[in-house]
C-alpha atoms as a PDB file:
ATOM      1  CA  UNK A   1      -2.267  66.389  38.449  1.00  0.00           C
ATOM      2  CA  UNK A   2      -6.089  65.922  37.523  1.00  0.00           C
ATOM      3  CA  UNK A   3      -8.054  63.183  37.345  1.00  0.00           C
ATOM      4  CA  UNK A   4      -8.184  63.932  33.765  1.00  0.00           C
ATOM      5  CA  UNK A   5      -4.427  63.173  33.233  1.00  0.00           C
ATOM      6  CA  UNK A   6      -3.757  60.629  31.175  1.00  0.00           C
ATOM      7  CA  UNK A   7      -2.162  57.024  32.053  1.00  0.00           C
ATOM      8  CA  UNK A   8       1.313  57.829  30.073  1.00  0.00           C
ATOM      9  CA  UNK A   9       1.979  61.278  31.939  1.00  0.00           C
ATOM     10  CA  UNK A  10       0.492  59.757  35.305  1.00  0.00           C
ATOM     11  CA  UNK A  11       3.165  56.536  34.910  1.00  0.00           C
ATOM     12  CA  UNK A  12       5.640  59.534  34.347  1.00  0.00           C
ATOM     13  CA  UNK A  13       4.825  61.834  37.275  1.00  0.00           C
ATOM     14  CA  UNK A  14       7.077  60.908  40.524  1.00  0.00           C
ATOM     15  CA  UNK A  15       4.439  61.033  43.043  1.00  0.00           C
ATOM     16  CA  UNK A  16       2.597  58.643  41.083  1.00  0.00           C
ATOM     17  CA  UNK A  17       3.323  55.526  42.943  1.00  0.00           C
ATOM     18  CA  UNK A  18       2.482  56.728  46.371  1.00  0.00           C
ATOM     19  CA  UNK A  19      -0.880  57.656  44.993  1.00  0.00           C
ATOM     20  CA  UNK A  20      -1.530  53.943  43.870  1.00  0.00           C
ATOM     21  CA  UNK A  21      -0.617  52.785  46.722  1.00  0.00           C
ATOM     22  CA  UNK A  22      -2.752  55.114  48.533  1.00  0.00           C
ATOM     23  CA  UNK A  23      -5.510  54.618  46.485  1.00  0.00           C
ATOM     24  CA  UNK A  24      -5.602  50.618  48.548  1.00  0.00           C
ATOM     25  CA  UNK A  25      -6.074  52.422  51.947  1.00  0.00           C
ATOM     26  CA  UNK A  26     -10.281  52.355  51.992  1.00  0.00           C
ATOM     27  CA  UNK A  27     -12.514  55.415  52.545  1.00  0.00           C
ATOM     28  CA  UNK A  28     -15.433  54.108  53.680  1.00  0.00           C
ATOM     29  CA  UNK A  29     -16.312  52.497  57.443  1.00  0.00           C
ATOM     30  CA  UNK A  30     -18.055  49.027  57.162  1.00  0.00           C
ATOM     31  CA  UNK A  31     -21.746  49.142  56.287  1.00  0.00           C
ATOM     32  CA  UNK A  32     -24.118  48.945  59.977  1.00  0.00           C
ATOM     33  CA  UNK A  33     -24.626  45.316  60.647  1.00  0.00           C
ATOM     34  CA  UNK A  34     -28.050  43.546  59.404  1.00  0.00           C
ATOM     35  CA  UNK A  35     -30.502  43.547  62.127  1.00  0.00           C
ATOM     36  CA  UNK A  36     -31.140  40.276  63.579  1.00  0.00           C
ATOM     37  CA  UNK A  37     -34.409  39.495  61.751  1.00  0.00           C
ATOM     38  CA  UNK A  38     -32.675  39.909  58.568  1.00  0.00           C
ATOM     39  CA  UNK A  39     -29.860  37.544  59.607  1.00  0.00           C
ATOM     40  CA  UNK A  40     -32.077  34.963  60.925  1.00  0.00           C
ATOM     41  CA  UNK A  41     -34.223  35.091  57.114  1.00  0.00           C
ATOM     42  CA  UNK A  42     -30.832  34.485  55.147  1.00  0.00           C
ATOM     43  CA  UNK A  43     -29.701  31.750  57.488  1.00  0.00           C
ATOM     44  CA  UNK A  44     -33.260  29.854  57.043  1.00  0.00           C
ATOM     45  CA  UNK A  45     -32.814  30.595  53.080  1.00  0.00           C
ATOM     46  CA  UNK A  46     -29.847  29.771  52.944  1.00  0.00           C
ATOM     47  CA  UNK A  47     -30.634  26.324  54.858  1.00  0.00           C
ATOM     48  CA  UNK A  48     -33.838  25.858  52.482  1.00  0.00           C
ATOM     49  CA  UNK A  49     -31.774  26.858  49.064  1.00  0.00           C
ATOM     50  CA  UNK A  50     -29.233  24.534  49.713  1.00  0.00           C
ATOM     51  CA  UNK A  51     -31.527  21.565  51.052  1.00  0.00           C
ATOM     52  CA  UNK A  52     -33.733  21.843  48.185  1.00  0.00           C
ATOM     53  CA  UNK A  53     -30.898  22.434  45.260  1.00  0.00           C
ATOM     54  CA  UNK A  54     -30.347  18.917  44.946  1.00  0.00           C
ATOM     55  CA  UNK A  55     -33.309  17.995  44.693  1.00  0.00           C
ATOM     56  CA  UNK A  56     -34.223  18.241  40.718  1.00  0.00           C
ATOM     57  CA  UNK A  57     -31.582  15.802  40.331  1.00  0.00           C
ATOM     58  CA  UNK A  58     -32.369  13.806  42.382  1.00  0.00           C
ATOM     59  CA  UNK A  59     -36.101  13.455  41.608  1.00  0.00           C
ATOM     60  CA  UNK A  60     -34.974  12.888  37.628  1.00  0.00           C
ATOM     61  CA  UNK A  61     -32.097  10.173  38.558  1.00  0.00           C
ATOM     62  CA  UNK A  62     -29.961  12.026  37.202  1.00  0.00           C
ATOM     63  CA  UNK A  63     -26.454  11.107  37.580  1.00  0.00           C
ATOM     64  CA  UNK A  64     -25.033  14.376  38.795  1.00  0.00           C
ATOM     65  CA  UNK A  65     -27.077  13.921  41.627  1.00  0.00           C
ATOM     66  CA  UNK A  66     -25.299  13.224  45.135  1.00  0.00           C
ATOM     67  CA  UNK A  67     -21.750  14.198  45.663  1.00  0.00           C
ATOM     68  CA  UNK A  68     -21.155  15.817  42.424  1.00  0.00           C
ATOM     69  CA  UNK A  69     -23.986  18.201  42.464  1.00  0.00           C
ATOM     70  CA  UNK A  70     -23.804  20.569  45.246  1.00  0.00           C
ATOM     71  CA  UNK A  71     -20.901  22.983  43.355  1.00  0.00           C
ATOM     72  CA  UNK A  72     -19.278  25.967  45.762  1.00  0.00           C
ATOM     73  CA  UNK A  73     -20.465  28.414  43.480  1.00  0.00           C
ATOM     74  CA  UNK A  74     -24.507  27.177  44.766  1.00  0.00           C
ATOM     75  CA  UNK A  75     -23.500  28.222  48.254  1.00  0.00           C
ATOM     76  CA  UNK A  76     -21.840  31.540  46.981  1.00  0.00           C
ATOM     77  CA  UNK A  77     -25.251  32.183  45.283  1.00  0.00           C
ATOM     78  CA  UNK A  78     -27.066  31.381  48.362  1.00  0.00           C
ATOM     79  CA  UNK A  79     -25.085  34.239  50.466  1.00  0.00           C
ATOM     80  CA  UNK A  80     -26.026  36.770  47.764  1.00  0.00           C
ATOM     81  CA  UNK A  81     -29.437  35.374  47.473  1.00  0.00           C
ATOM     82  CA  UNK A  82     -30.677  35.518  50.728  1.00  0.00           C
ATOM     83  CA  UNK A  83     -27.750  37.743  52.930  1.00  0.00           C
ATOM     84  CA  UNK A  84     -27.900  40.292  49.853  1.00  0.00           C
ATOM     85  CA  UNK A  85     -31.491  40.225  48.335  1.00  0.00           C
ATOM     86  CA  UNK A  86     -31.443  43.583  46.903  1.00  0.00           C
ATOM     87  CA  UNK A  87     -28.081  43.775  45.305  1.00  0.00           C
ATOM     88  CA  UNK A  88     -27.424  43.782  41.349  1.00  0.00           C
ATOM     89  CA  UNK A  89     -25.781  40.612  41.641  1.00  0.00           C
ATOM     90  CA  UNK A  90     -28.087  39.040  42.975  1.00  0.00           C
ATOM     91  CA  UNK A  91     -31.265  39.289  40.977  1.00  0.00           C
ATOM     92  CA  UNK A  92     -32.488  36.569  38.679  1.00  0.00           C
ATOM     93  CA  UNK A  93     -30.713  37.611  35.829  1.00  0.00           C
ATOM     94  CA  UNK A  94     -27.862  37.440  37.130  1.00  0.00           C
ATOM     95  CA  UNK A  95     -28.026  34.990  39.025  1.00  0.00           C
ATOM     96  CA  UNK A  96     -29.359  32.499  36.517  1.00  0.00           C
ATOM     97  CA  UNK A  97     -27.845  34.133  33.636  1.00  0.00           C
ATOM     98  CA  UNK A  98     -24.380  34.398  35.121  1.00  0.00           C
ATOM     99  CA  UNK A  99     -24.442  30.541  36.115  1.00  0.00           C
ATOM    100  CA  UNK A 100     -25.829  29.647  32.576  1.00  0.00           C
ATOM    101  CA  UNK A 101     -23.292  31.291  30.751  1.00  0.00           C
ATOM    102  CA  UNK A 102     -20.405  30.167  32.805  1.00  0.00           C
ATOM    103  CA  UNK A 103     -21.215  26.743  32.675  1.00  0.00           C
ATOM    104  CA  UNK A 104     -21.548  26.515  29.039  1.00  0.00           C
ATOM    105  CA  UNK A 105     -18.348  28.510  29.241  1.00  0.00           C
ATOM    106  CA  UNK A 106     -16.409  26.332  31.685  1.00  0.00           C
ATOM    107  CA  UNK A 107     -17.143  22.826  29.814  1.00  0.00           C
ATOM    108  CA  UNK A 108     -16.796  24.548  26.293  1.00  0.00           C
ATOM    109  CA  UNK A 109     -13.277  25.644  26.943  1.00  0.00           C
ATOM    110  CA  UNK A 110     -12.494  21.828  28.805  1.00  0.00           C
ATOM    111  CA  UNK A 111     -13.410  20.493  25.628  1.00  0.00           C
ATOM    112  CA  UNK A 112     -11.741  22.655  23.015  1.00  0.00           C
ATOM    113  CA  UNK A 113      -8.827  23.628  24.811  1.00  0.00           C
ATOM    114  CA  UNK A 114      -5.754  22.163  24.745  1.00  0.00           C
ATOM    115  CA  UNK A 115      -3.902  23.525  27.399  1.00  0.00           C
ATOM    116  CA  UNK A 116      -3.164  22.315  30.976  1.00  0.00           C
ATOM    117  CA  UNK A 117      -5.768  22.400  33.379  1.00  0.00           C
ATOM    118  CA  UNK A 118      -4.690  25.794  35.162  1.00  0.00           C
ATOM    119  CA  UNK A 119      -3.987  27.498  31.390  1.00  0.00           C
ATOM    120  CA  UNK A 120      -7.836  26.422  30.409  1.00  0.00           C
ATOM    121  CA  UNK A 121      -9.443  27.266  33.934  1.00  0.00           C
ATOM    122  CA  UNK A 122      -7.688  31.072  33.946  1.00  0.00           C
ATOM    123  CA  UNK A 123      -9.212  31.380  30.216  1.00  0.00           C
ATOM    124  CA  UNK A 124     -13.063  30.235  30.885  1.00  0.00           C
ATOM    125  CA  UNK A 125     -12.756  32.770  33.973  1.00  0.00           C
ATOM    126  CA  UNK A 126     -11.565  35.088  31.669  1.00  0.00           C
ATOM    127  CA  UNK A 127     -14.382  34.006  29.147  1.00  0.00           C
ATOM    128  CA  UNK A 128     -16.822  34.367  31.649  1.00  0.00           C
ATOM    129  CA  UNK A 129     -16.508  37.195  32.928  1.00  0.00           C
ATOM    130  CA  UNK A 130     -16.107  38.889  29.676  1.00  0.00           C
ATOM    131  CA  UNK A 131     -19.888  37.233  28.456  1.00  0.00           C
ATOM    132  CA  UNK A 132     -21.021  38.165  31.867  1.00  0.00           C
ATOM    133  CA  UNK A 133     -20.734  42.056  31.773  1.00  0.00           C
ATOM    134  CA  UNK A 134     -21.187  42.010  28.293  1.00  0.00           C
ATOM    135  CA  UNK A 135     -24.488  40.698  28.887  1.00  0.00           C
ATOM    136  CA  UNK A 136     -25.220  42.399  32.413  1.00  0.00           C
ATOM    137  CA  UNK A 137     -25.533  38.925  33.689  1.00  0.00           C
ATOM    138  CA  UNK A 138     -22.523  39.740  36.229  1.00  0.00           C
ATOM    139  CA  UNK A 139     -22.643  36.821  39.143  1.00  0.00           C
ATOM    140  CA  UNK A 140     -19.570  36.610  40.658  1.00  0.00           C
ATOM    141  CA  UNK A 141     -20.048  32.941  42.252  1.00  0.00           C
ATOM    142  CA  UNK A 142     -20.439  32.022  38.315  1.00  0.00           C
ATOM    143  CA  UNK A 143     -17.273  32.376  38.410  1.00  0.00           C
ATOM    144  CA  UNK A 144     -16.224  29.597  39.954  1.00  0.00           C
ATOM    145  CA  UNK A 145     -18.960  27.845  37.847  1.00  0.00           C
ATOM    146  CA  UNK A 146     -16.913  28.323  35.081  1.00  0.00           C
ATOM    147  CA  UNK A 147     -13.916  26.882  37.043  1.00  0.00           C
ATOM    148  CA  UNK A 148     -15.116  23.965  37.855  1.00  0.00           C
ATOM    149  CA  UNK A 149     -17.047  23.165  34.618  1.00  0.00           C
ATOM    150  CA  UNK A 150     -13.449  23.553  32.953  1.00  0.00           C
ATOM    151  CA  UNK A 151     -10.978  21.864  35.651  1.00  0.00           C
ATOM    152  CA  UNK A 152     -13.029  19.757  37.800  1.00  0.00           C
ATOM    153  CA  UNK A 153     -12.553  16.389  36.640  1.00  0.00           C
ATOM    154  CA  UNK A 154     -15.170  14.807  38.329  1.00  0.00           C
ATOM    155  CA  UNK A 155     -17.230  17.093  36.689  1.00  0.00           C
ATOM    156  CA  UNK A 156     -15.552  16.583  33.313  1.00  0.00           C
ATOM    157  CA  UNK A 157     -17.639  13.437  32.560  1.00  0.00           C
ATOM    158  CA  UNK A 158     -21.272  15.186  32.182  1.00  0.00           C
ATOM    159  CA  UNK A 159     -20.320  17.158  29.759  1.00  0.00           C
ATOM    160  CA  UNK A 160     -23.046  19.658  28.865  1.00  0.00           C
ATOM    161  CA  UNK A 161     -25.240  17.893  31.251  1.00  0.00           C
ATOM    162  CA  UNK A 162     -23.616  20.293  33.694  1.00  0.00           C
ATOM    163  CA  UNK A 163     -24.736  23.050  32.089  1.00  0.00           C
ATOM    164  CA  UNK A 164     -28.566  21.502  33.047  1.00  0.00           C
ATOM    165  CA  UNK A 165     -27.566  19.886  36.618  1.00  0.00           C
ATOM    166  CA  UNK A 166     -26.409  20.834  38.886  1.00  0.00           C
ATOM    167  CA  UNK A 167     -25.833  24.797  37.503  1.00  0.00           C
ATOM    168  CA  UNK A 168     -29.146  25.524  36.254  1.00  0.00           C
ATOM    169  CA  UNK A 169     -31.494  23.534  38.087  1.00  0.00           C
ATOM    170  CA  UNK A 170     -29.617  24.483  41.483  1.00  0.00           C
ATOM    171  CA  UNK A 171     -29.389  28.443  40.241  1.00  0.00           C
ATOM    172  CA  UNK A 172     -33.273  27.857  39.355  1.00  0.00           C
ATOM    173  CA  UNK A 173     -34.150  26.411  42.785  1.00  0.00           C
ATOM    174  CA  UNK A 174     -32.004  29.122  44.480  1.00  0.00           C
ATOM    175  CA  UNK A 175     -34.440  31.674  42.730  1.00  0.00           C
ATOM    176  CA  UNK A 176     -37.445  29.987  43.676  1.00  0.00           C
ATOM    177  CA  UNK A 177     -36.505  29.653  47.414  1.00  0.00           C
ATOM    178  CA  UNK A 178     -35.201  32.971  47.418  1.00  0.00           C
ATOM    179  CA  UNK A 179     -39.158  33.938  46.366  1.00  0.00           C
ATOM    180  CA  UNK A 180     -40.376  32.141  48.925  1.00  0.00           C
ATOM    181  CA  UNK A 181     -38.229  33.107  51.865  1.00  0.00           C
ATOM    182  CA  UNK A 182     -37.391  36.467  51.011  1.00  0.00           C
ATOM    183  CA  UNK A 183     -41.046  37.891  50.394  1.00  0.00           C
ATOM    184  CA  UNK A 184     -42.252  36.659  54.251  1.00  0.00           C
ATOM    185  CA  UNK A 185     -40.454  39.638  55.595  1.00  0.00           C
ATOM    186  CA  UNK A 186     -42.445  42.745  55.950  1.00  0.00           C
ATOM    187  CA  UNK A 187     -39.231  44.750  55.665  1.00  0.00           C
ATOM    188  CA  UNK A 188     -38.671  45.969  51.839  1.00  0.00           C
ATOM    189  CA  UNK A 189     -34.899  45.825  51.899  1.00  0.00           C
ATOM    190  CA  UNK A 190     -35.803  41.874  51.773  1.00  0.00           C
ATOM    191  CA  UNK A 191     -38.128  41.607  49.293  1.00  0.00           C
ATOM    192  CA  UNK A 192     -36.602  39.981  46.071  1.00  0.00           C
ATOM    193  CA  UNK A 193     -36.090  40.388  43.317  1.00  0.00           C
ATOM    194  CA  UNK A 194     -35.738  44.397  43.308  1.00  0.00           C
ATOM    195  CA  UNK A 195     -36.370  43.562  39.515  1.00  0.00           C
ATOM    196  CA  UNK A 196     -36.787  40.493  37.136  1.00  0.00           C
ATOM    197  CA  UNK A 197     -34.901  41.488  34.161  1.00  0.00           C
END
């Protein structure tokens, strides 16, 4: 069989089911681990991006400040921000985009959904991900922004205001940090972003 088969005579073919499974078995070794410099920038960004994401809202009073505001999907950003600077997924329009999207996303479907919690979070995933690569906006810690914005009921009581803080302003100060931190290196393969749009 060739690639070029087609999925109805591959589902058909008797060696077909050993070759999925096959196809799970890897061909590539593990990438050559980041040299120490590198490491020691994305822990300090890291530490910086997630010090300083809270503070918009706090600054403004805002009530999302505090507990509520420092979502997982921040610190998911922060790994790809500063431990993967020149990825895709990682530059700014993704990684504000993606959160941006999501959040409206995640509180949109809370709101107009009437389905249990695990029925409404699976859809604004869904949703998500969909507007996401649709757009080329593809973050994939945005999607647990859309999670939370739709089952997180602690969350549930901002509203749209989630959508602002903590998602945007903490995606924003991400970005800005990531500027800051990223660029000191002398070493290319850390300078961010590898482009804006």
């Amino acid at each position: 069989m060739t690639e070029s088969t087609s999925e109805g005579d591959d589902a058909r073919d008797p060696v077909a089911v050993p070759r999925y499974f096959a196809r799970m078995a890897g061909r590539t070794r593990q990438a050559v681990r980041a040299p120490g410099h590198h490491v020691a920038y994305a822990a300090l960004g890291a530490l910086l991006g997630i010090l300083a994401a809270e503070t918009p809202a706090r600054l403004a009073g805002l009530p999302s400040a505090g507990p509520y505001f420092l979502v997982g999907s921040i610190g998911a950003s922060a790994v790809l921000v500063f431990g993967l600077p020149q990825s895709p997924l990682s530059q700014p329009r993704n990684l504000v985009g993606g959160h941006l999207l999501a959040a409206v996303i995640g509180v949109t479907c809370y709101k107009m959904l009437p389905f249990d919690l695990g029925a409404v979070g699976a859809l604004a995933v869904a949703a998500a991900l969909g507007a996401m690569m649709a757009t080329h906006t593809t973050h994939p810690p945005a999607g647990a922004t859309a999670l939370i914005g739709a089952t997180a009921e602690n969350i549930h009581p901002l509203g749209y205001l989630y959508v602002l803080t903590p998602v945007l302003s903490g995606a924003a100060t991400l970005l800005v940090v990531g500027l800051l931190v990223n660029n000191i290196s002398t070493d290319h393969r850390r300078h961010y972003p590898a482009h804006w749009w």
